[in-house]
C-alpha atoms as a PDB file:
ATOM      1  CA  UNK A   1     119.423  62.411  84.489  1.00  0.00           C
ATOM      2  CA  UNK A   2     121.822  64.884  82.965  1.00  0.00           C
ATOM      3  CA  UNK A   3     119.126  67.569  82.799  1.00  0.00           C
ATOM      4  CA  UNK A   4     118.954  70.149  85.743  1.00  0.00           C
ATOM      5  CA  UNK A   5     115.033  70.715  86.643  1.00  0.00           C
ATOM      6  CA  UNK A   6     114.121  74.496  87.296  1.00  0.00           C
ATOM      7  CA  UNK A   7     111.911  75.619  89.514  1.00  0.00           C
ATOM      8  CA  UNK A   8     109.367  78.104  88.759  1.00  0.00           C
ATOM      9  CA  UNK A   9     108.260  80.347  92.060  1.00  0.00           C
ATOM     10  CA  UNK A  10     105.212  82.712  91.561  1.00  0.00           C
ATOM     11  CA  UNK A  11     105.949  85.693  93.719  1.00  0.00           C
ATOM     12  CA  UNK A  12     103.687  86.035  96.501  1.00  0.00           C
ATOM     13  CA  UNK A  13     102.287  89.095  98.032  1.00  0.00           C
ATOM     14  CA  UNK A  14     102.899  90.336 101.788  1.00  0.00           C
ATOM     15  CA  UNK A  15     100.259  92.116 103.552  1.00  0.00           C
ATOM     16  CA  UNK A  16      99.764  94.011 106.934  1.00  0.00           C
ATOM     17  CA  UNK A  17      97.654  95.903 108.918  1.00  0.00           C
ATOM     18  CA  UNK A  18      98.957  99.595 109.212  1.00  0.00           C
ATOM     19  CA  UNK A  19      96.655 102.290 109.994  1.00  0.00           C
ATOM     20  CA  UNK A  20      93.592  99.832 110.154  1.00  0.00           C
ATOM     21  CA  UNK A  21      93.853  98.881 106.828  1.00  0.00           C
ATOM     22  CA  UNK A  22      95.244  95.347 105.426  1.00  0.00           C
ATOM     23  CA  UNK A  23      97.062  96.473 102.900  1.00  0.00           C
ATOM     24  CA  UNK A  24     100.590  95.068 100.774  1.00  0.00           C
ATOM     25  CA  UNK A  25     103.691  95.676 102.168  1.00  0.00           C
ATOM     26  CA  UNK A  26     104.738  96.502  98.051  1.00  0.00           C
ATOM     27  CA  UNK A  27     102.441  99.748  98.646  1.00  0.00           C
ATOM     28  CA  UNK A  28     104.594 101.074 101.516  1.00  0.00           C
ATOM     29  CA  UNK A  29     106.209 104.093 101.552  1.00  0.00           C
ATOM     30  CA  UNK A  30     109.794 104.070 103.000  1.00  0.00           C
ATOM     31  CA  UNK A  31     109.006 105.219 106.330  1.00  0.00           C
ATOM     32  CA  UNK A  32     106.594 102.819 106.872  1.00  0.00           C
ATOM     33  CA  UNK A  33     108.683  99.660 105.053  1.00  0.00           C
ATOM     34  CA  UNK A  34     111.388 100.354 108.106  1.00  0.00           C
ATOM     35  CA  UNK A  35     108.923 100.489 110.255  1.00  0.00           C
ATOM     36  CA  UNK A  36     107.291  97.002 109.162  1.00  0.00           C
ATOM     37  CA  UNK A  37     110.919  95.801 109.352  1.00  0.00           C
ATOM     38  CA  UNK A  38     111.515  96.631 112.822  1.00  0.00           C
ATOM     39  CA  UNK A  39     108.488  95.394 114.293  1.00  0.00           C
ATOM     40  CA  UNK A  40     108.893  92.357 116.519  1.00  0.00           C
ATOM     41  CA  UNK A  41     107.184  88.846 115.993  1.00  0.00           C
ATOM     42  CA  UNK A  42     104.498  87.955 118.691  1.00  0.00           C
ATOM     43  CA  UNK A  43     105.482  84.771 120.867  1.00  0.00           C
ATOM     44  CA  UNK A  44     102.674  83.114 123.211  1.00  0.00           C
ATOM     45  CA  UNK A  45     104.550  82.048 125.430  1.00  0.00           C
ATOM     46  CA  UNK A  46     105.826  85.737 125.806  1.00  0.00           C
ATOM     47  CA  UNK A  47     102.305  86.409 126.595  1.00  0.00           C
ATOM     48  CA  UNK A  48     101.101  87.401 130.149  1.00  0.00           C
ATOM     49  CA  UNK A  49      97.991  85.484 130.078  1.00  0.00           C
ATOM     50  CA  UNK A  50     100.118  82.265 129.156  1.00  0.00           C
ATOM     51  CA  UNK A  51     102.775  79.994 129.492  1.00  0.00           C
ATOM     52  CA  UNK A  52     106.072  80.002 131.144  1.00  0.00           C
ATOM     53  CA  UNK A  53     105.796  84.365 132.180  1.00  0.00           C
ATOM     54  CA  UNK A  54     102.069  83.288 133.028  1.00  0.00           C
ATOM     55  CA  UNK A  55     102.745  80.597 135.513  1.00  0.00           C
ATOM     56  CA  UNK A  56     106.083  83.110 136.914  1.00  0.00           C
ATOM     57  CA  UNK A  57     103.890  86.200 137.688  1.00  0.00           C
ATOM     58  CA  UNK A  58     101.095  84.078 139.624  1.00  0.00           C
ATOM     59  CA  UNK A  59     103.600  82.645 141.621  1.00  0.00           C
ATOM     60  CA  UNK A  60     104.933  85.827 142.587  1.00  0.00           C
ATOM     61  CA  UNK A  61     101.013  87.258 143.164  1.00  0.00           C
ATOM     62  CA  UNK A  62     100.423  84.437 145.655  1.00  0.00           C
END
């Protein structure tokens, strides 16, 4: 019980889609890293076809 386990983590490889390619985020130039780290995560219910904004803007069409 004395012993402290380590963990072992392989690393694991990031890709995205940038310029119609999938390709890993480790290949990006610096430009396009800052870019990748300012885009914004999609939400659903942020959506217009869906959820709470959905339901909000077909109220206001009837």
């Amino acid at each position: 019980m004395g012993e402290v386990e380590t963990l072992q983590r392989t690393p694991c490889e990031r890709f995205s889609r940038s310029m119609g390619f999938i390709r890993p985020v480790s290949n990006f130039n610096v430009g396009k890293y800052s870019e990748f780290c300012e885009r914004k995560t999609f939400k659903e219910s942020n959506c217009l076809t869906t959820g709470d904004r959905h339901e909000e803007l077909k109220k206001k069409a009837a």
